[in-house]
Protein backbone atom coordinates (compact mmCIF):
# COMPACT_ATOMS: atom_id res chain seq x y z
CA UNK A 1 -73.12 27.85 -79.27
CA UNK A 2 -69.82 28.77 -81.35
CA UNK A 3 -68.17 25.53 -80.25
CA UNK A 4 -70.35 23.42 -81.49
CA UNK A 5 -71.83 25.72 -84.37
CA UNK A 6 -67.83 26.34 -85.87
CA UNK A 7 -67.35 22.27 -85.11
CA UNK A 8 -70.31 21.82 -87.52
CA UNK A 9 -68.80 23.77 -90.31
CA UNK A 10 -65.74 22.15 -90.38
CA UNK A 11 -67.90 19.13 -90.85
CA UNK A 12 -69.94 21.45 -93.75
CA UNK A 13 -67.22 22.72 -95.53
CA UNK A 14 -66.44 19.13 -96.64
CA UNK A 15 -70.06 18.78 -97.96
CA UNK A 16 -70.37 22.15 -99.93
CA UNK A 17 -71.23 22.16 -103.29
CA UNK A 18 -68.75 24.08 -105.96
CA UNK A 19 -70.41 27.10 -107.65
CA UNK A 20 -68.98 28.77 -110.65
CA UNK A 21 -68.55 31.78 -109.82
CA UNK A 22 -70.60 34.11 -113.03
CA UNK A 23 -70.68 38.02 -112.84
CA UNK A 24 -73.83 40.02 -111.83
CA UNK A 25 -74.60 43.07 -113.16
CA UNK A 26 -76.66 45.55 -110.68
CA UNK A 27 -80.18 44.52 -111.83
CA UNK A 28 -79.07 40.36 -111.43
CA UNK A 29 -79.57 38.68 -108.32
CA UNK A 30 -76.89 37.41 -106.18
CA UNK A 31 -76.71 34.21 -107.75
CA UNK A 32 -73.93 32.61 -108.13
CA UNK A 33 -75.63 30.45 -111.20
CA UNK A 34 -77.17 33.50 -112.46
CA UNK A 35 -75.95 34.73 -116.01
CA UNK A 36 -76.03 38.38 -116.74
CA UNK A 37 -73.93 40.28 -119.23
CA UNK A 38 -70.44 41.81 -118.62
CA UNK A 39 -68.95 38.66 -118.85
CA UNK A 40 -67.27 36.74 -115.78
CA UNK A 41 -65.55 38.59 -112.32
CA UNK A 42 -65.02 37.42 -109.05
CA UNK A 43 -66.62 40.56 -108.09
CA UNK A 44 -70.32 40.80 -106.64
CA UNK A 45 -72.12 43.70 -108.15
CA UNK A 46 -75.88 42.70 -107.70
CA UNK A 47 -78.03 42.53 -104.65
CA UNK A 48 -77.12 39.96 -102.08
CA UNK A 49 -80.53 40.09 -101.01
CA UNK A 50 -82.69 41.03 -104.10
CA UNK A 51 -86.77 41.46 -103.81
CA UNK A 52 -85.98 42.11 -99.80
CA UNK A 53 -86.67 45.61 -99.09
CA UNK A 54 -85.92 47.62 -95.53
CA UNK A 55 -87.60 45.81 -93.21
CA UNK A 56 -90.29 48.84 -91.40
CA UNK A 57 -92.20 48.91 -88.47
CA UNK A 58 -96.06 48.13 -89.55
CA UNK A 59 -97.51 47.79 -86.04
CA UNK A 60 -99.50 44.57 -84.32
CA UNK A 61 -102.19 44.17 -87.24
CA UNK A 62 -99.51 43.76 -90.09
CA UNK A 63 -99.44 40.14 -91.67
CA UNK A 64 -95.99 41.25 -93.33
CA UNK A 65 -93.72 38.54 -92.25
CA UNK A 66 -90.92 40.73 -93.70
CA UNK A 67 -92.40 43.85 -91.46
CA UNK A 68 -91.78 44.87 -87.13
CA UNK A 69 -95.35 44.56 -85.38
CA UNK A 70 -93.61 45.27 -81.99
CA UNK A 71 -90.33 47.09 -82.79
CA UNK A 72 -90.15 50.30 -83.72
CA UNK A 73 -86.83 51.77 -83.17
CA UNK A 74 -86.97 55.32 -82.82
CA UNK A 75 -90.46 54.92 -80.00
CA UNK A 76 -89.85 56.30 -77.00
CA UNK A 77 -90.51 53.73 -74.09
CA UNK A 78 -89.61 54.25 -70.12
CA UNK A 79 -87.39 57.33 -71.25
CA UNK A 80 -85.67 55.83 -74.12
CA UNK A 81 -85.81 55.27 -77.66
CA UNK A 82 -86.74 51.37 -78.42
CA UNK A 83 -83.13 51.17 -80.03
CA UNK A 84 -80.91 52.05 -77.36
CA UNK A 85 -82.57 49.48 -74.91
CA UNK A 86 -81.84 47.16 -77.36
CA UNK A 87 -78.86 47.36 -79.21
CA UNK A 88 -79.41 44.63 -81.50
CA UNK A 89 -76.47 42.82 -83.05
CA UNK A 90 -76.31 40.44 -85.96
CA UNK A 91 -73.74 37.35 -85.10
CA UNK A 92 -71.18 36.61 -88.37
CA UNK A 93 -70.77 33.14 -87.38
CA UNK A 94 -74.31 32.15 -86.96
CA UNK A 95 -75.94 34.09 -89.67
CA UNK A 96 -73.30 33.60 -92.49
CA UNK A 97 -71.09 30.70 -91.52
CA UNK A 98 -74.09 28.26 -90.32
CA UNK A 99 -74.44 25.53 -92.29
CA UNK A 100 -77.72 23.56 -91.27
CA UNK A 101 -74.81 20.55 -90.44
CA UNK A 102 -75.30 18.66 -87.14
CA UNK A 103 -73.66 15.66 -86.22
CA UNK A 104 -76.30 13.60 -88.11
CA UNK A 105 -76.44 15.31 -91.77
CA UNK A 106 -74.51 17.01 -94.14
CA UNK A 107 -75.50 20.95 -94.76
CA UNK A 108 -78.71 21.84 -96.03
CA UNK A 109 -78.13 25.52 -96.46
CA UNK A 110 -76.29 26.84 -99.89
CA UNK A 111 -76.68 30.49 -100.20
CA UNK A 112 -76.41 31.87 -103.46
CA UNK A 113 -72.93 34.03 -103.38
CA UNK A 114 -71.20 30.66 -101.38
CA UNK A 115 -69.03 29.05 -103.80
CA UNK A 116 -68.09 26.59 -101.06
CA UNK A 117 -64.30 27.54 -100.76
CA UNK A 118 -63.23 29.63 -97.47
CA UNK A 119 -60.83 31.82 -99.75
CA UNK A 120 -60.22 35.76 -99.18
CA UNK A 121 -62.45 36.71 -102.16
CA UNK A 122 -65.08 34.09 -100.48
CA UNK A 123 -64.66 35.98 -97.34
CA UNK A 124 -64.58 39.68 -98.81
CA UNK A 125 -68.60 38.19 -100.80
CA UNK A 126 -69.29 37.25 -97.46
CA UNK A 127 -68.48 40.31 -96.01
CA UNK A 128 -70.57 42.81 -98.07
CA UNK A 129 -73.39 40.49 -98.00
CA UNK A 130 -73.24 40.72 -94.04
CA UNK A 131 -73.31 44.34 -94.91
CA UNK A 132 -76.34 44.68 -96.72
CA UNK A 133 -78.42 42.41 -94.61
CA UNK A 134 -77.94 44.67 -91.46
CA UNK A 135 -78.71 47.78 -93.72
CA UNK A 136 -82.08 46.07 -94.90
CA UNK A 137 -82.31 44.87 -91.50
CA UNK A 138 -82.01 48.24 -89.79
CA UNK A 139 -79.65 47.19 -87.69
CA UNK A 140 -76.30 48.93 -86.95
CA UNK A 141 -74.24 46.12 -84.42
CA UNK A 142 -72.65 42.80 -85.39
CA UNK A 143 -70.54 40.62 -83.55
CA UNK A 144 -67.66 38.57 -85.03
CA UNK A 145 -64.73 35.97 -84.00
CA UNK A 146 -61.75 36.52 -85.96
CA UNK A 147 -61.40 33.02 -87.80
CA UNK A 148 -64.99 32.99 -89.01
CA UNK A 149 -64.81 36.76 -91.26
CA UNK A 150 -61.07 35.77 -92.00
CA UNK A 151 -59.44 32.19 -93.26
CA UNK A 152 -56.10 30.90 -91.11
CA UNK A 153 -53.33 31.01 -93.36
CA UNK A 154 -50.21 28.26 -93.43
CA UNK A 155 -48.57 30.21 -90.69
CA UNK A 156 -49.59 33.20 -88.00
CA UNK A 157 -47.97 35.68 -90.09
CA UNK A 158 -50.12 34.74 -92.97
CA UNK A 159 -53.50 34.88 -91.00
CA UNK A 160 -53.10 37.87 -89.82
CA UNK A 161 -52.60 39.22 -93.09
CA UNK A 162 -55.58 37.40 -93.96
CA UNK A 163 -57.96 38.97 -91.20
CA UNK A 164 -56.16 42.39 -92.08
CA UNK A 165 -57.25 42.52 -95.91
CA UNK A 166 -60.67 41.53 -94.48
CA UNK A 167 -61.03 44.47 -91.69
CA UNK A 168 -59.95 46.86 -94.08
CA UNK A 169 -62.72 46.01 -96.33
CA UNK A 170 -65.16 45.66 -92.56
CA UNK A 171 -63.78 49.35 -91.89
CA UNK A 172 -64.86 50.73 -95.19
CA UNK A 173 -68.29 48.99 -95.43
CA UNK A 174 -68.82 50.62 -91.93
CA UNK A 175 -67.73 54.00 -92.74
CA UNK A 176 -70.45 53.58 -95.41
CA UNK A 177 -72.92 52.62 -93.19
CA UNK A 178 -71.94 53.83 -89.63
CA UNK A 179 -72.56 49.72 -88.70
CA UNK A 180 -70.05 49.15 -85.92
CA UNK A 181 -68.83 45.72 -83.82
CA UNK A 182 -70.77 45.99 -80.42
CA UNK A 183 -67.75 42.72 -80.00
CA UNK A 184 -65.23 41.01 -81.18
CA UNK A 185 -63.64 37.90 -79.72
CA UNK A 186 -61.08 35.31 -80.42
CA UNK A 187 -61.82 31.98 -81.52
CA UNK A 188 -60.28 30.08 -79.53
CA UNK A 189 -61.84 26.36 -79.58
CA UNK A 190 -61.91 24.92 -83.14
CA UNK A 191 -58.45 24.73 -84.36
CA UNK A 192 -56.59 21.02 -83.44
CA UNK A 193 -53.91 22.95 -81.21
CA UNK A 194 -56.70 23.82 -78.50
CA UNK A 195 -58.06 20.51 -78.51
CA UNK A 196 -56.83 20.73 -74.55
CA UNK A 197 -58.01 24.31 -73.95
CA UNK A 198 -56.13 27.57 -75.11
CA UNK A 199 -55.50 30.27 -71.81
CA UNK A 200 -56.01 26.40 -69.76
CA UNK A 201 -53.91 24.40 -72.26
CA UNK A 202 -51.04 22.11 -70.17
CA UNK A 203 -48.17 23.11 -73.11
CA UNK A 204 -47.23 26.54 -72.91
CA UNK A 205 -46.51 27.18 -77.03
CA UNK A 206 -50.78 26.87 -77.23
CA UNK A 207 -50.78 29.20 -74.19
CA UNK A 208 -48.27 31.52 -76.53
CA UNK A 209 -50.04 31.25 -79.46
CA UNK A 210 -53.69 31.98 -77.75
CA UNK A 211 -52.34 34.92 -76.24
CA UNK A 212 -50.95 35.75 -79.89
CA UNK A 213 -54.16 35.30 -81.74
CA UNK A 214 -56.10 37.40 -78.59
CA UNK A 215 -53.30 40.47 -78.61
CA UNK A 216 -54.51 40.73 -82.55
CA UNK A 217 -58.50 40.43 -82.26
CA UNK A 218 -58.11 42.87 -79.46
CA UNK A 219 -56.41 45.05 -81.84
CA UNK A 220 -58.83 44.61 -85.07
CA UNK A 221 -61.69 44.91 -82.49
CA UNK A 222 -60.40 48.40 -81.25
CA UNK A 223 -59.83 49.66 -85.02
CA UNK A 224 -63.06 48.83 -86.03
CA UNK A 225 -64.66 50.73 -83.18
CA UNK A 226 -65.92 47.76 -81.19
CA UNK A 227 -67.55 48.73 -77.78
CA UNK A 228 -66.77 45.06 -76.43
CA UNK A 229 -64.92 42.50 -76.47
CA UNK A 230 -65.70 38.91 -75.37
CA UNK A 231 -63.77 35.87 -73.79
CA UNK A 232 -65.85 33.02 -74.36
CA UNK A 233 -63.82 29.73 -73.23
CA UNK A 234 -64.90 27.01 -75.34
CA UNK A 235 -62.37 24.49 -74.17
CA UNK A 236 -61.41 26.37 -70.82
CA UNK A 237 -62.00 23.30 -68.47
CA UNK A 238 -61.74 19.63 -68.45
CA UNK A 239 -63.12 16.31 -69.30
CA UNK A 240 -61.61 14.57 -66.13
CA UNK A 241 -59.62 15.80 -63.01
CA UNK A 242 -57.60 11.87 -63.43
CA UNK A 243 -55.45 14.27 -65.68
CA UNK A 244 -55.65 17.75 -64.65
CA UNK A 245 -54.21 20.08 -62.50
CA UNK A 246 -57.29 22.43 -61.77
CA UNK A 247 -55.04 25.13 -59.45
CA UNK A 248 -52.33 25.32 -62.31
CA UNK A 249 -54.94 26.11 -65.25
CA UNK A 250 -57.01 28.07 -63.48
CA UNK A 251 -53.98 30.51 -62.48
CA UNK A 252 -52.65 30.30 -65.78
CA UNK A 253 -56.26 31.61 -66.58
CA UNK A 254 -56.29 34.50 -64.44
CA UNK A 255 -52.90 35.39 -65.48
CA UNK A 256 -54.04 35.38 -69.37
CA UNK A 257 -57.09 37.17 -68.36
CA UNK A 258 -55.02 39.93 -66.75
CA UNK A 259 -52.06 39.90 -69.74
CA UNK A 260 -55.55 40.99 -71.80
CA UNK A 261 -55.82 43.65 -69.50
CA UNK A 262 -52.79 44.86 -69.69
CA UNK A 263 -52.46 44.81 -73.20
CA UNK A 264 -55.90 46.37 -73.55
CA UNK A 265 -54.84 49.52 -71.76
CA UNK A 266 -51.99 49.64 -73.90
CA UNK A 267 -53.24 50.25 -76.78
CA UNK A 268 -55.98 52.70 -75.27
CA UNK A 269 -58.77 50.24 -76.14
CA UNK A 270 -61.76 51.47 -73.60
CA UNK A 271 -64.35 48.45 -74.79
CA UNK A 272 -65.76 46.72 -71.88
CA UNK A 273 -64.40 42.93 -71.46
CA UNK A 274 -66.82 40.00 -70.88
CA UNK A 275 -66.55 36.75 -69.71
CA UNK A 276 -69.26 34.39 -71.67
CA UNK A 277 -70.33 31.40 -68.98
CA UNK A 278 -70.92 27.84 -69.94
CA UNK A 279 -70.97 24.75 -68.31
CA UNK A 280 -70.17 22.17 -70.73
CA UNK A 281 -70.19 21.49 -74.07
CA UNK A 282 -67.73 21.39 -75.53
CA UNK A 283 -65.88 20.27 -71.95
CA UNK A 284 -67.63 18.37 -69.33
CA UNK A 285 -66.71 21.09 -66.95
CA UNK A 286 -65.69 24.63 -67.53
CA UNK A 287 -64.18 27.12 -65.47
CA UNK A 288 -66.89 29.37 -66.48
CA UNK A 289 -69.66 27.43 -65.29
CA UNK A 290 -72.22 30.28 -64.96
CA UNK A 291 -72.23 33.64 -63.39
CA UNK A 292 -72.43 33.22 -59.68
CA UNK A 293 -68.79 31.22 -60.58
CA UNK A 294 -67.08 33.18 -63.35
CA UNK A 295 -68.03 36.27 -60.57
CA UNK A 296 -65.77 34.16 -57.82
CA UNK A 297 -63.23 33.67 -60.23
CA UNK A 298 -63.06 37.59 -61.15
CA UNK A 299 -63.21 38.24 -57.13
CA UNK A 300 -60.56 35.52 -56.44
CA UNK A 301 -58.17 36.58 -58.80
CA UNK A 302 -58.61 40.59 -58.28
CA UNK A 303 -60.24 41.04 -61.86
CA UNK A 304 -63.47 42.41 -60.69
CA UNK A 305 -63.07 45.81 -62.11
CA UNK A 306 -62.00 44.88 -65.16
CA UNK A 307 -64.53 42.65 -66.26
CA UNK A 308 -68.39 41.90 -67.14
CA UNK A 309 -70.33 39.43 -67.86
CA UNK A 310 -72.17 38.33 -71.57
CA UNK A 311 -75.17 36.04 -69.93
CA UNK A 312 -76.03 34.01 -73.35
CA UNK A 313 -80.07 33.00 -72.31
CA UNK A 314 -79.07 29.22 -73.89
CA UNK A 315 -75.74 28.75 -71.32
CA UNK A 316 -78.63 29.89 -68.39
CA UNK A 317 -80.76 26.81 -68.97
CA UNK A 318 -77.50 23.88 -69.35
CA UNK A 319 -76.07 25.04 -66.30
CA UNK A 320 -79.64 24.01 -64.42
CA UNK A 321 -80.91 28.13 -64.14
CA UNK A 322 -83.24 30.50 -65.93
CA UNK A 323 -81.91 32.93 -68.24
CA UNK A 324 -83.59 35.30 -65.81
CA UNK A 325 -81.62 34.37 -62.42
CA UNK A 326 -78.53 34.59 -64.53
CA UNK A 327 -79.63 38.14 -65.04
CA UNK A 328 -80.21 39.23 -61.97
CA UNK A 329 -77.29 37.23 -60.47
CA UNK A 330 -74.94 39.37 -62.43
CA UNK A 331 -77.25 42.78 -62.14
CA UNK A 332 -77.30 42.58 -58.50
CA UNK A 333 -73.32 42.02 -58.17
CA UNK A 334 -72.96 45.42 -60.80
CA UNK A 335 -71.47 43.30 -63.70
CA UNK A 336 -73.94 42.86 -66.36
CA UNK A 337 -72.67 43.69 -69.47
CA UNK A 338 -74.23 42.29 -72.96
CA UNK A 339 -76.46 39.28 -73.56
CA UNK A 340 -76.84 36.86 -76.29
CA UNK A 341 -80.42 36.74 -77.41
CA UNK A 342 -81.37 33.12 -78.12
CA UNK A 343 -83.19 30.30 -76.35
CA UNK A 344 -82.97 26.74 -75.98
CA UNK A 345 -85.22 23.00 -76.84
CA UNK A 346 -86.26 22.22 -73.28
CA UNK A 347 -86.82 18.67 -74.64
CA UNK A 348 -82.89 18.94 -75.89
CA UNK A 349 -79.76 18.64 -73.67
CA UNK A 350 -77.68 20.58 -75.86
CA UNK A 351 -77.27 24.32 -76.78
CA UNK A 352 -79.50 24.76 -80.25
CA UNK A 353 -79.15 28.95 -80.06
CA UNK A 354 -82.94 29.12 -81.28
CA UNK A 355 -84.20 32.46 -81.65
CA UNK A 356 -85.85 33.92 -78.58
CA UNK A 357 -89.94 33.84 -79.51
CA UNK A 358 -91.32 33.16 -75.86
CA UNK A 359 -92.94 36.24 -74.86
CA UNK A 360 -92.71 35.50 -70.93
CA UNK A 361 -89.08 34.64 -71.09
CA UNK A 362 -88.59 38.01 -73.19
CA UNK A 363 -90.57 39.96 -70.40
CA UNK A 364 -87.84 38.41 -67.82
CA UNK A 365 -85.18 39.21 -69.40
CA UNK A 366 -86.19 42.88 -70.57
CA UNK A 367 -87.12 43.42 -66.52
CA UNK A 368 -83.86 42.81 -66.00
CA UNK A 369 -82.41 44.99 -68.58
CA UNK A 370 -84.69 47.88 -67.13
CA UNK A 371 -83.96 47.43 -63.79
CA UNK A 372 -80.26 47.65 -64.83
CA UNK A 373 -81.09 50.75 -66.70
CA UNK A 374 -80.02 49.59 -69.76
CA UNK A 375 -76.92 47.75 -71.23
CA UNK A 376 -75.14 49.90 -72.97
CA UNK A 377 -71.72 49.85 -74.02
CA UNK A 378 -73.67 46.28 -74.21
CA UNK A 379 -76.39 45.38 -76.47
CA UNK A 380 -78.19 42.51 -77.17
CA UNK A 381 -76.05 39.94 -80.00
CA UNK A 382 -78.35 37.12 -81.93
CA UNK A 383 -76.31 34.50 -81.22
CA UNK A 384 -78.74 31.90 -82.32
CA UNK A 385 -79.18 30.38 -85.80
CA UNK A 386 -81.85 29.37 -88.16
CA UNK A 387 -83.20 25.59 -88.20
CA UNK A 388 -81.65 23.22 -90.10
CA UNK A 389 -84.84 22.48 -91.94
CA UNK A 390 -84.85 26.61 -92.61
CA UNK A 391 -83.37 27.10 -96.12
CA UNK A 392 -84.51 30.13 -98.02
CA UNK A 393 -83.00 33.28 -97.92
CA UNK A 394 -85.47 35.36 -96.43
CA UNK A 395 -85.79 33.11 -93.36
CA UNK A 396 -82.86 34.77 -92.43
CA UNK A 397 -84.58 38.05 -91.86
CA UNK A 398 -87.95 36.12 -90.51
CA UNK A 399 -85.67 35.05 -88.28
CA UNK A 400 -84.17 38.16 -86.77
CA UNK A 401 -87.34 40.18 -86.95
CA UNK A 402 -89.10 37.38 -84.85
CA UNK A 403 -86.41 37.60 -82.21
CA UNK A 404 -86.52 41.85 -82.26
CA UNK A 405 -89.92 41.62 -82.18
CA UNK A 406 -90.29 39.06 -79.11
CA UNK A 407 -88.16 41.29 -77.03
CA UNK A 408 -89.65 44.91 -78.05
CA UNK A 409 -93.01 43.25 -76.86
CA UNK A 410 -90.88 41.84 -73.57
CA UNK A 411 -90.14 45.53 -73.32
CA UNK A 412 -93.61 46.81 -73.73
CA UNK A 413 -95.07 44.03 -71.27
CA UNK A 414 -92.57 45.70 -68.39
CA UNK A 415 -93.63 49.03 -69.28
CA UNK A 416 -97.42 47.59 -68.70
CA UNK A 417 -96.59 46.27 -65.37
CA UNK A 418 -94.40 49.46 -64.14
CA UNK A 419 -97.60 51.08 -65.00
CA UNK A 420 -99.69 49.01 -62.92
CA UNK A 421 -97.43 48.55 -60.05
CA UNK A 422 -99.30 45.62 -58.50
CA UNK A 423 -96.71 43.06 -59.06
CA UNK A 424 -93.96 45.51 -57.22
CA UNK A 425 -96.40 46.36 -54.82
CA UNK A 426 -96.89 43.00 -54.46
CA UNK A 427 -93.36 42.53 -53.76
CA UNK A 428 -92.74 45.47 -51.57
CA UNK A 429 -95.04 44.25 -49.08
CA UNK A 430 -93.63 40.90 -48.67
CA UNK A 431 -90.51 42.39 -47.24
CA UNK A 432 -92.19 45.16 -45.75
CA UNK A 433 -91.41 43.16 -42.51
CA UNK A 434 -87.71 44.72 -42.97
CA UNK A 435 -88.92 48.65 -43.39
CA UNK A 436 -89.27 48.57 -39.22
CA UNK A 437 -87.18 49.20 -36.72
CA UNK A 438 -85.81 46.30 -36.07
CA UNK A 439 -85.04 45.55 -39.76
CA UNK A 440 -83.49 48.49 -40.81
CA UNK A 441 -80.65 47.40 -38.16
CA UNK A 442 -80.31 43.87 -39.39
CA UNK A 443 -80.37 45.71 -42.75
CA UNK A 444 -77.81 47.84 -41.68
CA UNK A 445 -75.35 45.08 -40.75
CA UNK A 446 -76.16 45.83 -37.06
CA UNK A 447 -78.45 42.96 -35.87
CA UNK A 448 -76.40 41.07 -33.51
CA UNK A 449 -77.73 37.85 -32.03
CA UNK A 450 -78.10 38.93 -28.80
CA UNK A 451 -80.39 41.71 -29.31
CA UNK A 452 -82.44 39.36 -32.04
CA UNK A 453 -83.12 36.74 -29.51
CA UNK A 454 -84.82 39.55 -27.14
CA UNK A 455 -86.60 40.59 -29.20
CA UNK A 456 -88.00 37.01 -30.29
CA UNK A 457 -88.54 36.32 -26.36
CA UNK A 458 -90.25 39.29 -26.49
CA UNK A 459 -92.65 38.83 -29.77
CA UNK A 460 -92.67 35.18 -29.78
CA UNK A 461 -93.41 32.39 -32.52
CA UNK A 462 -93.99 33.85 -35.58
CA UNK A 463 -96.85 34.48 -38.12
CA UNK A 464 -95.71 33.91 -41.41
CA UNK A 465 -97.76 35.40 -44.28
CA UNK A 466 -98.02 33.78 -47.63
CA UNK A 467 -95.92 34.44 -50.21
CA UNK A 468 -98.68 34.47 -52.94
CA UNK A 469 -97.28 32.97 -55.79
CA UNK A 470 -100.46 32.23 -57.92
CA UNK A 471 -101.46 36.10 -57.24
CA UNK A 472 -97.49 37.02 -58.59
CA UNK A 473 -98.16 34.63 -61.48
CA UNK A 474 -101.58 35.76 -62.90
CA UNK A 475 -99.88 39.62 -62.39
CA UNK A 476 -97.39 39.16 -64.49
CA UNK A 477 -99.61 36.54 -67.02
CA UNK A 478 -101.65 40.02 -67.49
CA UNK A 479 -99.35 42.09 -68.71
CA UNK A 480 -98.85 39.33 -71.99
């Protein structure tokens, strides 16, 4: 995902053409080669997105691609507006830093207002650009790391002032719009210095300086109103234990993880913290794995309250599981917290963050989201980016409307089969076995084995039912 994707633009950045930069009046497009009057500025005055209006909610019949057929925000569905079961976020890095580069081509992807440096003014065009794209978008979340709205500077001093000149100019796009960060997060994977990890890293001036680079993207995160913010360990792990000392980084883990804490606290920051799993990619192992082990790392090292977990739908299928078992594996154990919308090439062994457009796998993962009652402080980011061969602007929004729409119908297919009830039915009775006597006390941590083999002596062999899968199947195939 960002590992990879952020790897890629260093790659891109190399392979950008130079625009000259011409200034747009507010009836020119945002086009950098465009020529209107007023003469030349560094400014952008024109529409980022011109001939794009506010993307509206036309219903299943529209042939709009720029139009919602399934997502309309303010409907009322299972108690709630559509909106605050989703929570959609637009991902910064993804949506304006992708470049179309992989490790086999040079970018394909030059949007108008890039000029192909990674300057502050670069950064601030960027900026309101992201800005007007959620507003046509309708939607009022994004997600950011701190290096990819905000260049590094010679020294630490330098970048900060860098990422402050470009959250003041975040803050006052937001107060215009009342767009807020559902996260922020640290990047903590790209630069040379964590080439060995950053919280994991074996010299302790990387640990230092990670810790540095967090304490400040926790505090631009809590200024701009964020409701989250994420640790996603891109290098957290190793590429052979011939050289590592697993204990001794995973302690010195734990002990950054708390120091976050801490510090978080401190400055009266009350945004949930996730933990993003993966198992590999960049590393051939990380400590984050998937859920079921980030959870016995948070239970190991006493960090169970403090944190949740961001299940990205892409990490679900490399570490071997569904993006659905991932789900409920974190549900179940009360520490679901956000989840990265995207999906992954099941003919591909690598994480390609492709939009989400399977409407079974949507109807999983919104079952999930019901059952949990929701996600909120979380939401739902698009961390997933266009196709490489995807190269006009307005693919951009095809693109997020495709995913928003694949999930509202995931929604509306749960609704369908709450309303039914014959695949829960279907489910009560297989365990229906449990509702007796005799179960409730096994149930009720009571069952010891003496009484259990009486009572076997006393029934006998077993009759096992069947577990109907086929019926389970066509239920849920019904409600598509």
């Amino acid at each position: 995902m960002r590992g990879s994707e952020l790897f890629l633009f260093l790659v891109a950045a190399s392979s950008l053409c130079l625009y000259a930069v011409i200034a747009a009046q507010q009836t020119c497009p945002a086009d950098l080669d465009s020529k209107c009057e007023g003469g030349a500025s560094d400014d952008w005055e024109g529409e980022y997105f011109p001939g794009i209006p506010k993307i509206k909610y036309e219903g299943p019949k529209s042939k709009n691609p720029l139009a919602y057929k399934w997502y309309n925000a303010e409907e009322v569905i299972l108690g709630k507006k559509m909106k605050d079961w989703m929570r959609f976020s637009v991902a910064f890095w993804h949506t304006f830093r992708g470049t179309g580069a992989d490790p086999f081509g040079a970018p394909t992807k030059t949007w108008p207002w890039e000029d192909g440096t990674n300057s502050l003014a670069m950064a601030k065009r960027r900026m309101r650009a992201h800005f007007e794209f959620m507003e046509k978008l309708g939607v009022d979340k994004w997600c950011f790391h701190d290096r990819d709205i905000a260049p590094d500077g010679k020294t630490l001093e330098e970048t900060n002032a860098n990422l402050d000149e470009i959250v003041e100019l975040a803050k006052q796009l937001q107060g215009e719009t009342n767009i807020k960060p559902l996260w922020g997060t640290a990047q903590l994977f790209l630069h040379p210095r964590y080439m060995h990890g950053a919280a994991t890293s074996p010299e302790v001036k990387v640990y230092a300086y990670a810790a540095a680079q967090v304490k400040k993207a926790l505090e631009v995160t809590h200024y701009l109103g964020g409701e989250n913010y994420v640790f996603w360990g891109g290098r957290e792990g190793y590429q052979t234990l011939l050289n590592t000392d697993m204990k001794r980084e995973l302690d010195h883990l734990a002990n950054f993880l708390q120091a976050a804490v801490d510090y978080k606290k401190k400055i009266g920051f009350n945004g949930t913290l996730l933990i993003e799993p993966k198992p590999q990619e960049p590393t051939k192992h990380q400590y984050d794995w998937d859920v079921a082990t980030a959870f016995a790392f948070l239970q190991k090292y006493g960090l169970t309250g403090e944190f949740k977990i961001n299940v990205e739908c892409n990490h679900a299928t490399l570490s071997g599981h569904s993006c659905h078992h991932e789900l409920e594996t974190a549900r179940i154990n009360g520490i679901l917290g956000n989840i990265d919308a995207n999906t992954g090439d099941p003919q591909v062994g690598w994480d390609t963050d492709q939009f989400m457009t399977d409407i079974a796998e949507a109807t999983l993962v919104m079952s999930s989201v019901v059952k949990n009652g929701g996600l909120a402080p979380g939401g739902f980011n698009f961390d997933a980016k266009l196709r490489r061969e995807s190269t006009d602007v307005e693919d951009m929004f095809i693109a997020h409307i495709s995913g928003m729409d694949t999930l509202a119908r995931g929604l509306r297919n749960v609704a369908k089969l709450m309303e039914d009830g014959s695949l829960d039915e279907l489910v009560r009775k297989r365990y229906q076995s449990f509702d007796s006597e005799i179960g409730a006390l096994i149930e009720s941590g009571k069952g010891d084995f003496e009484t259990l083999e009486k009572k076997v002596l006393e029934w006998g062999e077993p009759t096992v039912p069947s577990g109907k899968q086929e019926l389970a199947e066509m239920l849920f195939q019904s409600a598509l």
